[in-house]
N, C-alpha and C. Protein backbone atom coordinates (compact mmCIF):
# COMPACT_ATOMS: atom_id res chain seq x y z
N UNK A 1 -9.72 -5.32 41.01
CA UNK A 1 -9.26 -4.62 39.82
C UNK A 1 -8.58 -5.63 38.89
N UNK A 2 -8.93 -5.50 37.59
CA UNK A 2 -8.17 -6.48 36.48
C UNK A 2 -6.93 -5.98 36.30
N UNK A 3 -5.91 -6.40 36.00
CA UNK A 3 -4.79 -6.13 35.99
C UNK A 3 -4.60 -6.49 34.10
N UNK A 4 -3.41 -5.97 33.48
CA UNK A 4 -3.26 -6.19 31.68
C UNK A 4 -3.47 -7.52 32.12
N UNK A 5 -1.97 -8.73 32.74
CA UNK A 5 -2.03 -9.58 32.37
C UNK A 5 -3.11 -10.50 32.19
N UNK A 6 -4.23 -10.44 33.17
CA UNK A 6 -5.51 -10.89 33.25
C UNK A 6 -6.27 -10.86 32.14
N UNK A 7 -5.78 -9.50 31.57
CA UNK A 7 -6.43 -9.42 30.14
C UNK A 7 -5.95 -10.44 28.94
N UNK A 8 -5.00 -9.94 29.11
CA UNK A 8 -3.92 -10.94 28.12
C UNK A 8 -4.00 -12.68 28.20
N UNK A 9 -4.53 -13.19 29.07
CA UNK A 9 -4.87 -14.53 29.43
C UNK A 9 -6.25 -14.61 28.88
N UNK A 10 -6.07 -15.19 27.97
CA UNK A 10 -7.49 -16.20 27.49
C UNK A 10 -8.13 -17.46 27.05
N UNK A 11 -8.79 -18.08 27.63
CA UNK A 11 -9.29 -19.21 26.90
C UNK A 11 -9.61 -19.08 25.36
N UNK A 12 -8.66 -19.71 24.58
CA UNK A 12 -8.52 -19.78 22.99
C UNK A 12 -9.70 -20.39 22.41
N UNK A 13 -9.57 -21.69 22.29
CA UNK A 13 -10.94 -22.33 21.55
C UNK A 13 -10.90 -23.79 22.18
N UNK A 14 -11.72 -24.32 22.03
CA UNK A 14 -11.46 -26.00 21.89
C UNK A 14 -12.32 -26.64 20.82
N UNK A 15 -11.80 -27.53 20.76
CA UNK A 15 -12.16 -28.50 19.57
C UNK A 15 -11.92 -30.06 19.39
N UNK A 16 -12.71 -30.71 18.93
CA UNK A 16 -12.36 -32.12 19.11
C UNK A 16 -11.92 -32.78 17.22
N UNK A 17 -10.96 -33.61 17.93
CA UNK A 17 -10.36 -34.59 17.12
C UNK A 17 -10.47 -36.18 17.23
N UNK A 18 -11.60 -36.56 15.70
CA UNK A 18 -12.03 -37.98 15.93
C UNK A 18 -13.36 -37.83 16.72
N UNK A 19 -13.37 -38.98 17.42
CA UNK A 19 -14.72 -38.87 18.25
C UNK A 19 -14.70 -39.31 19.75
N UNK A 20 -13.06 -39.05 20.18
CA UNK A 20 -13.07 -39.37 21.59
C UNK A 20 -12.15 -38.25 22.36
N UNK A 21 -11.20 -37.39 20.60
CA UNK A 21 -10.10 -36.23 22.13
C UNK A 21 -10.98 -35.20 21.92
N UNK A 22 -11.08 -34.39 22.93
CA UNK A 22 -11.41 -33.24 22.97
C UNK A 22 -10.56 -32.29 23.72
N UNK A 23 -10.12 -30.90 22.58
CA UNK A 23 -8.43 -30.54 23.04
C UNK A 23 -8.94 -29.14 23.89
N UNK A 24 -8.49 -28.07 24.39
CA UNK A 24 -7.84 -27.30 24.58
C UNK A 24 -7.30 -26.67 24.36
N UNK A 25 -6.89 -25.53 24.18
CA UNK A 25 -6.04 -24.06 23.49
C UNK A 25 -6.03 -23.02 24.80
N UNK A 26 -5.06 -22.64 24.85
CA UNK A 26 -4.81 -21.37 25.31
C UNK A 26 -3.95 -20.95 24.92
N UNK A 27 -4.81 -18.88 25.20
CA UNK A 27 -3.80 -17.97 24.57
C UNK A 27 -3.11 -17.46 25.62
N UNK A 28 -1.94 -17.53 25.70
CA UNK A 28 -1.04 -16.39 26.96
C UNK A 28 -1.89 -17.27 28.30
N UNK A 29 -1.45 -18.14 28.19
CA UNK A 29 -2.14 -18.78 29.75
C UNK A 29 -1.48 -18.34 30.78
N UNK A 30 -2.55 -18.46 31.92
CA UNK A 30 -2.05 -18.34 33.45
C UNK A 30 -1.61 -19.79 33.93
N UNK A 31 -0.80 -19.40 35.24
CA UNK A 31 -0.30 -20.72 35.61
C UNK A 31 -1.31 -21.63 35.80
N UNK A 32 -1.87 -21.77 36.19
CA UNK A 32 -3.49 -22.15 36.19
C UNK A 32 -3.68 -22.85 35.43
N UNK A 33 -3.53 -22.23 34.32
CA UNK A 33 -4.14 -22.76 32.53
C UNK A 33 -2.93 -23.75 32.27
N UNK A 34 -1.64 -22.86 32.36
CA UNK A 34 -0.67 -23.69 31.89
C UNK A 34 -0.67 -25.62 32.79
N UNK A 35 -0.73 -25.33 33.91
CA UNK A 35 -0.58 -26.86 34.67
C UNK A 35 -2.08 -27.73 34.12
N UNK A 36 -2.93 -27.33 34.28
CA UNK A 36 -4.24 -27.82 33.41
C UNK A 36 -3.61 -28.91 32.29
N UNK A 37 -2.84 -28.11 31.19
CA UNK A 37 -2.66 -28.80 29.96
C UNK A 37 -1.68 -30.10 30.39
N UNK A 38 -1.03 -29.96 31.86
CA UNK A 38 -0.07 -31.49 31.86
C UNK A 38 1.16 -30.95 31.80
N UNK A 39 2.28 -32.38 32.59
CA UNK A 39 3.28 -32.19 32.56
C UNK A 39 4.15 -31.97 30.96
N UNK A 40 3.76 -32.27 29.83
CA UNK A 40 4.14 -31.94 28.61
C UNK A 40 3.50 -31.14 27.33
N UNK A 41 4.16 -29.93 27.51
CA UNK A 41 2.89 -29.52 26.35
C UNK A 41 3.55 -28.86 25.12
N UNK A 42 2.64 -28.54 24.26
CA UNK A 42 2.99 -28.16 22.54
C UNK A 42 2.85 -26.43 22.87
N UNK A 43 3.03 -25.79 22.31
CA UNK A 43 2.58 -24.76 21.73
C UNK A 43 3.54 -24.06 20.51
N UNK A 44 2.47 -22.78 20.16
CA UNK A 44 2.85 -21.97 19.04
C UNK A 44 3.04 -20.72 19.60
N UNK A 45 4.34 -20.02 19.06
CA UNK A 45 4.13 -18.46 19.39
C UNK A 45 4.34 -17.57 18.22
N UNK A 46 3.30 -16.57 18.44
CA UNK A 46 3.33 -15.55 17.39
C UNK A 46 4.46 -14.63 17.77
N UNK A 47 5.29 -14.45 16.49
CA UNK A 47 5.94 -13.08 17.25
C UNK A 47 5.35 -11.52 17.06
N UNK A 48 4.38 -11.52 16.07
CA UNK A 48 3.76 -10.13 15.57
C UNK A 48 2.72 -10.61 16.83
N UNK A 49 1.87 -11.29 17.07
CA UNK A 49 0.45 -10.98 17.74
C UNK A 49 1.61 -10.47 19.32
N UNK A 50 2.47 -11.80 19.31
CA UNK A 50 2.96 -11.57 21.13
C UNK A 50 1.91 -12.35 21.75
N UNK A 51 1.36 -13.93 21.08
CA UNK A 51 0.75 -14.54 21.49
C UNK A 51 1.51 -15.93 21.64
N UNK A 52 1.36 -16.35 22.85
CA UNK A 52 1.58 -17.92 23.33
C UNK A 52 0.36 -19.16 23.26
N UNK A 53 0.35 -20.17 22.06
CA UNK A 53 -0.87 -21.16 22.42
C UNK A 53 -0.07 -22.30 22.67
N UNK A 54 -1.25 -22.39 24.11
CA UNK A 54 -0.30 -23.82 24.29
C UNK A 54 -1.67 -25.21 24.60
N UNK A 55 -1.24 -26.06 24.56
CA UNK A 55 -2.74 -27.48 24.85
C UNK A 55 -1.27 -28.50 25.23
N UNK A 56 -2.17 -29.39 25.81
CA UNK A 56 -1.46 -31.14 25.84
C UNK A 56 -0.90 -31.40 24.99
N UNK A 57 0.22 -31.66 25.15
CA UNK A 57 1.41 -32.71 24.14
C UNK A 57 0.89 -33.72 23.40
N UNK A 58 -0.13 -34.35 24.51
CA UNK A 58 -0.64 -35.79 23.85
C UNK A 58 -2.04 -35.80 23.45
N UNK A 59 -2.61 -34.96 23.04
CA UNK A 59 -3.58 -34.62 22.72
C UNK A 59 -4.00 -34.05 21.10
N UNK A 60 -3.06 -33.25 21.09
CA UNK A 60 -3.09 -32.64 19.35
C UNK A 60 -1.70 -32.25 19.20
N UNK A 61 -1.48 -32.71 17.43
CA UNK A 61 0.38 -32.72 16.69
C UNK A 61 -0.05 -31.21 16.59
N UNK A 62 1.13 -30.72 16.48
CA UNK A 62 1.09 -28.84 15.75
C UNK A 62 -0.04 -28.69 14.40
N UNK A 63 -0.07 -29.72 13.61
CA UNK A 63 -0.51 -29.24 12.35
C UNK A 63 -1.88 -28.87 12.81
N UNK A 64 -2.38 -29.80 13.64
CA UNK A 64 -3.92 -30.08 13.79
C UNK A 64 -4.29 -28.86 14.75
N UNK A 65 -3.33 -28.66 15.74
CA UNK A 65 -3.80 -27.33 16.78
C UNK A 65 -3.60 -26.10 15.70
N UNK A 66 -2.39 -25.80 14.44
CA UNK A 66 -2.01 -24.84 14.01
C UNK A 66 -3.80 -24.52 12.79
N UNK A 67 -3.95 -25.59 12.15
CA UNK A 67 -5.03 -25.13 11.47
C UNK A 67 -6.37 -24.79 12.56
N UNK A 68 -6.51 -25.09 13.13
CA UNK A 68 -7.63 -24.72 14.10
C UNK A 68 -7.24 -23.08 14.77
N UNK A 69 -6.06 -22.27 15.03
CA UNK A 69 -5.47 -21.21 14.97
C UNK A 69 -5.60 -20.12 13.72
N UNK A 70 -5.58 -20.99 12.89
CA UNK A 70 -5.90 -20.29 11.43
C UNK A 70 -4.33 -20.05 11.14
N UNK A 71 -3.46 -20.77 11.15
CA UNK A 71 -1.93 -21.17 10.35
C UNK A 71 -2.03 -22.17 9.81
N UNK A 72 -2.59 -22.79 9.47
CA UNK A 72 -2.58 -23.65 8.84
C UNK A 72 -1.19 -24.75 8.85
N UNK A 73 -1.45 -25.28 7.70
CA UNK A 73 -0.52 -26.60 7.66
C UNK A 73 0.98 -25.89 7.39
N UNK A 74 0.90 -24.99 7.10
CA UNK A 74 1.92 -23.65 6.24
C UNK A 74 2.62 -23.47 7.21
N UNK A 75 3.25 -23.63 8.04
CA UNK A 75 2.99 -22.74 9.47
C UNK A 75 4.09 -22.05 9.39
N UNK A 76 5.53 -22.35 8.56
CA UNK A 76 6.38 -21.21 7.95
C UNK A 76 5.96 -20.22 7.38
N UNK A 77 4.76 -19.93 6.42
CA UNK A 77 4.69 -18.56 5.72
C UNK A 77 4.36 -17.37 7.05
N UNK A 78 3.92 -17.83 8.55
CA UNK A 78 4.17 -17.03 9.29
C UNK A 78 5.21 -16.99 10.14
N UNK A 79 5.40 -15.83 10.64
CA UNK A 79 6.45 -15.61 11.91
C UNK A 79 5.95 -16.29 13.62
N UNK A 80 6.07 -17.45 13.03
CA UNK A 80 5.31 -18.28 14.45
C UNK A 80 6.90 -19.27 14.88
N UNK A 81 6.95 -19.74 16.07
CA UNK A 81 7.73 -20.44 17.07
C UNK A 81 7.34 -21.78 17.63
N UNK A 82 7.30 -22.80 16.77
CA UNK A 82 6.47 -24.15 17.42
C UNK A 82 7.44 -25.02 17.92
N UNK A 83 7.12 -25.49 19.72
CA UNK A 83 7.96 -26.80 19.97
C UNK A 83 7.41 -27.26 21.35
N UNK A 84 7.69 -28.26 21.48
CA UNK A 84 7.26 -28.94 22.78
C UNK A 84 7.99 -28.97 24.04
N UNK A 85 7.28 -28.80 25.15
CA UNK A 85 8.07 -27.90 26.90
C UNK A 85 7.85 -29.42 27.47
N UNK A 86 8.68 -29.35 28.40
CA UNK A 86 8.57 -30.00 29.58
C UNK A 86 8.32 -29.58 31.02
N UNK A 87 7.38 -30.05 31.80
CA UNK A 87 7.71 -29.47 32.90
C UNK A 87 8.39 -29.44 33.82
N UNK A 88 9.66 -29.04 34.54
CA UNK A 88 10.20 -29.32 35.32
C UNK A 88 10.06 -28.83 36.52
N UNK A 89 9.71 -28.84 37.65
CA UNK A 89 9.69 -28.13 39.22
C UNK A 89 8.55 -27.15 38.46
N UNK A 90 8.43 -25.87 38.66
CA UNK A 90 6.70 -25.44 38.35
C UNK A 90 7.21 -24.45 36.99
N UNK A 91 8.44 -25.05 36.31
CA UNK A 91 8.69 -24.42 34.83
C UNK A 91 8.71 -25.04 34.19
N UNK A 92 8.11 -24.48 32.56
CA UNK A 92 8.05 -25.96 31.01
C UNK A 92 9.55 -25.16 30.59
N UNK A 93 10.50 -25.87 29.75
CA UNK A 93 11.23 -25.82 29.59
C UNK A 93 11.19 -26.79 28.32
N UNK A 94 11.08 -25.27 26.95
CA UNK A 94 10.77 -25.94 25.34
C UNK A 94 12.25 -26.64 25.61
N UNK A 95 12.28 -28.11 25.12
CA UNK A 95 13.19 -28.46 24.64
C UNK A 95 13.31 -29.67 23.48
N UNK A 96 12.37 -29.57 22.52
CA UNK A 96 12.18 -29.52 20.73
C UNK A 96 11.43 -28.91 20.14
N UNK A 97 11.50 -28.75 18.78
CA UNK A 97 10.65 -28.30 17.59
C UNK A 97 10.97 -29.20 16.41
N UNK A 98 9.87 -29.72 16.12
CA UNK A 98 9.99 -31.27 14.84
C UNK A 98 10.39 -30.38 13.96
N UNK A 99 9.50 -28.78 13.57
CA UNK A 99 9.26 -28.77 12.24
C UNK A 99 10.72 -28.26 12.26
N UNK A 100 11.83 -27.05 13.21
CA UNK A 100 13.12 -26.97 13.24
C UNK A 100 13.79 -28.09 12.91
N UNK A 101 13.97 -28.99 13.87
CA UNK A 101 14.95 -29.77 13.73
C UNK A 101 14.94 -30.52 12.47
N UNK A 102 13.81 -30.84 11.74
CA UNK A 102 14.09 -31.59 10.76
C UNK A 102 14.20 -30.49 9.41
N UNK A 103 14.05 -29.63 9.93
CA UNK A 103 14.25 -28.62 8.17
C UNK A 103 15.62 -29.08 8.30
N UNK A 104 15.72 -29.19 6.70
CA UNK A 104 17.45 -29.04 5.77
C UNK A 104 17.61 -27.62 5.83
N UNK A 105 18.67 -27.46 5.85
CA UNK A 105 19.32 -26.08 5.40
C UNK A 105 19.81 -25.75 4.14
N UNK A 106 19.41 -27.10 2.93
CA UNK A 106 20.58 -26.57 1.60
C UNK A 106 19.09 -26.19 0.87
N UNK A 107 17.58 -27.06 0.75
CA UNK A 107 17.11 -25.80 0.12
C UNK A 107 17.03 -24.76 -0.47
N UNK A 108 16.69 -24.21 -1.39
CA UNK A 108 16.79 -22.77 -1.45
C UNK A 108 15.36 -22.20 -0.52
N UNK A 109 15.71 -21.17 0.12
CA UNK A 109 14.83 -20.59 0.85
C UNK A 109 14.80 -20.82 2.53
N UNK A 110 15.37 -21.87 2.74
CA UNK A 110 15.22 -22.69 4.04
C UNK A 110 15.99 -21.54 5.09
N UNK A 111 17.49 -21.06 4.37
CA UNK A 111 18.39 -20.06 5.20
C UNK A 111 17.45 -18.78 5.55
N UNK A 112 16.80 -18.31 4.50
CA UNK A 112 16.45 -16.73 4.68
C UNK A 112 14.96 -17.11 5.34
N UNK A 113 14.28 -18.85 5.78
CA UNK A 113 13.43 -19.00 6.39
C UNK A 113 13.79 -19.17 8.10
N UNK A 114 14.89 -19.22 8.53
CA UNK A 114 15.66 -19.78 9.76
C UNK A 114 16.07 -18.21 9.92
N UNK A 115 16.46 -17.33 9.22
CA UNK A 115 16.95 -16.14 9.14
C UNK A 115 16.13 -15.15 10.04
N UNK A 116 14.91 -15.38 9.40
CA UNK A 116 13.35 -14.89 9.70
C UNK A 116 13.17 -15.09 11.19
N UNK A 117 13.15 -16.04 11.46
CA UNK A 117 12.60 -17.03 12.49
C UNK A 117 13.46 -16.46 13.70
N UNK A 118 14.91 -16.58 13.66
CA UNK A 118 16.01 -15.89 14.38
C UNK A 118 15.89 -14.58 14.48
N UNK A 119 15.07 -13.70 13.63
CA UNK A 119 16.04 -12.09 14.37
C UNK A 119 14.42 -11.61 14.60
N UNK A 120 13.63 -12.50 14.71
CA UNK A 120 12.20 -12.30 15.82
C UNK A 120 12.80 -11.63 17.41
N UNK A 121 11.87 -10.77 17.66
CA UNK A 121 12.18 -11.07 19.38
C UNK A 121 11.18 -12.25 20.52
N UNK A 122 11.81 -13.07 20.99
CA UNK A 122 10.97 -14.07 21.25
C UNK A 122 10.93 -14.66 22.80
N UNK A 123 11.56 -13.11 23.14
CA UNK A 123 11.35 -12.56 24.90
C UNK A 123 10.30 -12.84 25.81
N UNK A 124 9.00 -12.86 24.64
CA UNK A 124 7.63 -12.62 25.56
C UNK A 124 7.35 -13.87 26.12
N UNK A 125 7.91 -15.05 25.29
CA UNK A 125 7.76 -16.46 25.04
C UNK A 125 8.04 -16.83 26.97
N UNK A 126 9.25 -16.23 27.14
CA UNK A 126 9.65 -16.69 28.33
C UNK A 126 8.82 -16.70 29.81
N UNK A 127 7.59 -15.61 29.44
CA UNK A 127 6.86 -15.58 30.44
C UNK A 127 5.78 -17.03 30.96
N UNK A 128 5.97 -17.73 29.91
CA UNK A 128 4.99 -19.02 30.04
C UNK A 128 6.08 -20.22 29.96
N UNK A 129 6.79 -19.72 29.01
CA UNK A 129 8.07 -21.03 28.49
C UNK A 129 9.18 -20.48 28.45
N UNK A 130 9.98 -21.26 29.11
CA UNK A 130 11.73 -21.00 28.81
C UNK A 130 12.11 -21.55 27.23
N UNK A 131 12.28 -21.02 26.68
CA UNK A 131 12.84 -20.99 24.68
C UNK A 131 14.27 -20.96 24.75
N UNK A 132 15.11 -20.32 25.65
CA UNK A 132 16.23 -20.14 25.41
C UNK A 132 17.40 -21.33 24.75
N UNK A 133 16.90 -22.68 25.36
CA UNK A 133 17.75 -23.81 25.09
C UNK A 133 17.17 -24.18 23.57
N UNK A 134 16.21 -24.21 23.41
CA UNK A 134 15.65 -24.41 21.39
C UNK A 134 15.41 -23.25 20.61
N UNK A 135 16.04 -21.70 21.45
CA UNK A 135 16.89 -20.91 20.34
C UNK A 135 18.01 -20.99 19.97
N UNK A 136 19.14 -21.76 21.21
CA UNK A 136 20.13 -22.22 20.78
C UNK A 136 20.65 -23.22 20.19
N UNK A 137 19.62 -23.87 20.29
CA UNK A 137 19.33 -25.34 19.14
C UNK A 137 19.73 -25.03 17.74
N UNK A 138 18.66 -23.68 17.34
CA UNK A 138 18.32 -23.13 16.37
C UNK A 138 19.31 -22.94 15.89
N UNK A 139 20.07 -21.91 16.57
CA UNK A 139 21.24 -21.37 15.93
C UNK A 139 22.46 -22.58 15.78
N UNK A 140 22.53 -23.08 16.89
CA UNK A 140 23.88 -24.00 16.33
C UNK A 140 23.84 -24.82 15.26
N UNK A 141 22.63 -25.15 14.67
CA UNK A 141 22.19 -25.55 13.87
C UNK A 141 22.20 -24.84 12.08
N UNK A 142 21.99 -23.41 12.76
CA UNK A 142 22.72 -22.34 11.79
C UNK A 142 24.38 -22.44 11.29
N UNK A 143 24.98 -22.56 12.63
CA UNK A 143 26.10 -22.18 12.60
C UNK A 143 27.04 -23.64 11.90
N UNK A 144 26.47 -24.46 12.13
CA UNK A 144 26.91 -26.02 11.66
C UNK A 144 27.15 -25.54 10.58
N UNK A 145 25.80 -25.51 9.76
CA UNK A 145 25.47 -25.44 8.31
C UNK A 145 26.74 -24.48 7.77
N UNK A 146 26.95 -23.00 7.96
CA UNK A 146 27.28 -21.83 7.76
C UNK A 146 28.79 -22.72 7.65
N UNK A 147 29.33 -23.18 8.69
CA UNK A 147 30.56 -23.55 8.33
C UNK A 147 31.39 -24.11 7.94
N UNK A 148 30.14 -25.08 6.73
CA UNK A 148 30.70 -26.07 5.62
C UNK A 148 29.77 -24.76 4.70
N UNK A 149 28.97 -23.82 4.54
CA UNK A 149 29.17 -23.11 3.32
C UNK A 149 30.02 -21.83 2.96
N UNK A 150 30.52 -21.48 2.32
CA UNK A 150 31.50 -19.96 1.95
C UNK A 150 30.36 -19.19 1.08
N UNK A 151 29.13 -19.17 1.36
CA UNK A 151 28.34 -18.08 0.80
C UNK A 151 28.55 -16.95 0.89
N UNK A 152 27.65 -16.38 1.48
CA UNK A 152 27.54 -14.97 1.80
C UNK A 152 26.09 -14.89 2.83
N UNK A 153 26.02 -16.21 3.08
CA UNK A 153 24.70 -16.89 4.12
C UNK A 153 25.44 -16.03 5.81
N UNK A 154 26.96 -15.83 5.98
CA UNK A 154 27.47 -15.82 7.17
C UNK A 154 27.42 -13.78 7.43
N UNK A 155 26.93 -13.10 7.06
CA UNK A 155 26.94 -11.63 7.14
C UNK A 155 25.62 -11.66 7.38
N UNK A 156 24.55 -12.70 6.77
CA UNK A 156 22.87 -12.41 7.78
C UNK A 156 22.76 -13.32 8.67
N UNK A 157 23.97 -14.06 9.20
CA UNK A 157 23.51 -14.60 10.47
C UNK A 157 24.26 -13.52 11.64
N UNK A 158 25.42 -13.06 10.91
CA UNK A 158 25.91 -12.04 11.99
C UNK A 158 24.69 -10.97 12.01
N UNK A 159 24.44 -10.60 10.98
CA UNK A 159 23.21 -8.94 11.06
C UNK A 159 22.39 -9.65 12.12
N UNK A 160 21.72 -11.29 12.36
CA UNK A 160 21.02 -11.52 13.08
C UNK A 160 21.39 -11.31 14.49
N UNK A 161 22.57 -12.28 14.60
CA UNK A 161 22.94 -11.92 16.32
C UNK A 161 23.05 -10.18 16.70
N UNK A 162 23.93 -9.43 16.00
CA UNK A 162 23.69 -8.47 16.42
C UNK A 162 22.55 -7.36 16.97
N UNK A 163 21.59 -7.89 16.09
CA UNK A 163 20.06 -7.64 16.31
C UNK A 163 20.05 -8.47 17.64
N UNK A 164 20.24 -9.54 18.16
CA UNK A 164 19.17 -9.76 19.01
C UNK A 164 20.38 -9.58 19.78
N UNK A 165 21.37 -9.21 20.27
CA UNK A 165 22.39 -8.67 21.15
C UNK A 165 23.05 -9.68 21.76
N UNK A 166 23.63 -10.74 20.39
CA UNK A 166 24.61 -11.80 20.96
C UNK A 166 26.47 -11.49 20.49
């Protein structure tokens, strides 16, 4: 008998880059799938689909796996989660995201784009990847910012935690 998650596990696409990598994608992988891709890997998560893609670290940058996904180079105008896991003992454990860590926060737009990104639920993530340590990245990173500004930036980071029940 198939069981959901079985369902929910799929081989994504592959595709080659240049004329010697040839990558890998998976959606919602099984452990299986996940150890396949290597002790270091990339992925993207949707928070509307409730999809996990993950491939080799050393194989394809986000931009190149994200346009082959159909996010393109954009990969902010969606509600997506990109960063790179490690594996430790038989768990990846995200611990960066380039395109996070290097956003500025004074921008205009950058806050109510981090805003976005934060009051996602990004629970499902945990079934393939532990996120918890580069959501808190995220936020302290919020909270830095927030407390050299006197906006009014600090009432949607609270509406956020409260949403996600911090």
């Amino acid at each position: 008998m198939i069981t959901a998650h079985q369902i929910l596990e799929e081989y994504k696409t592959s595709f080659r880059i240049g004329s010697n990598k040839y990558i890998e994608i998976f959606s919602n992988p099984s452990q299986k799938e996940l150890l396949s891709c290597g002790d270091e890997i990339r992925f993207t998560a949707d928070a509307i689909k409730k999809e996990v893609y993950v491939w080799n670290a050393n194989l394809a940058i986000h931009d190149d796996a994200n346009k082959i996904l159909g996010y393109g180079s954009l990969w902010f105008k969606k509600p997506i989660l990109t960063g790179i896991a490690q594996k430790k003992g038989s768990t990846y454990y995200a611990y960066r995201s380039d395109e996070l860590e290097t956003m500025n926060l004074s921008p205009p737009g950058s806050q109510e784009l981090l805003s976005e990104i934060l009051s996602y639920d990004w629970n499902f993530v945990d079934r393939y990847i532990e996120i918890k340590d580069l959501l808190q990245l995220l936020s302290d990173k919020v909270e830095k910012y927030m407390k050299s500004d006197t906006g009014s930036w600090a009432k949607t980071l609270q509406d956020i935690k409260d949403k996600r029940g911090k």
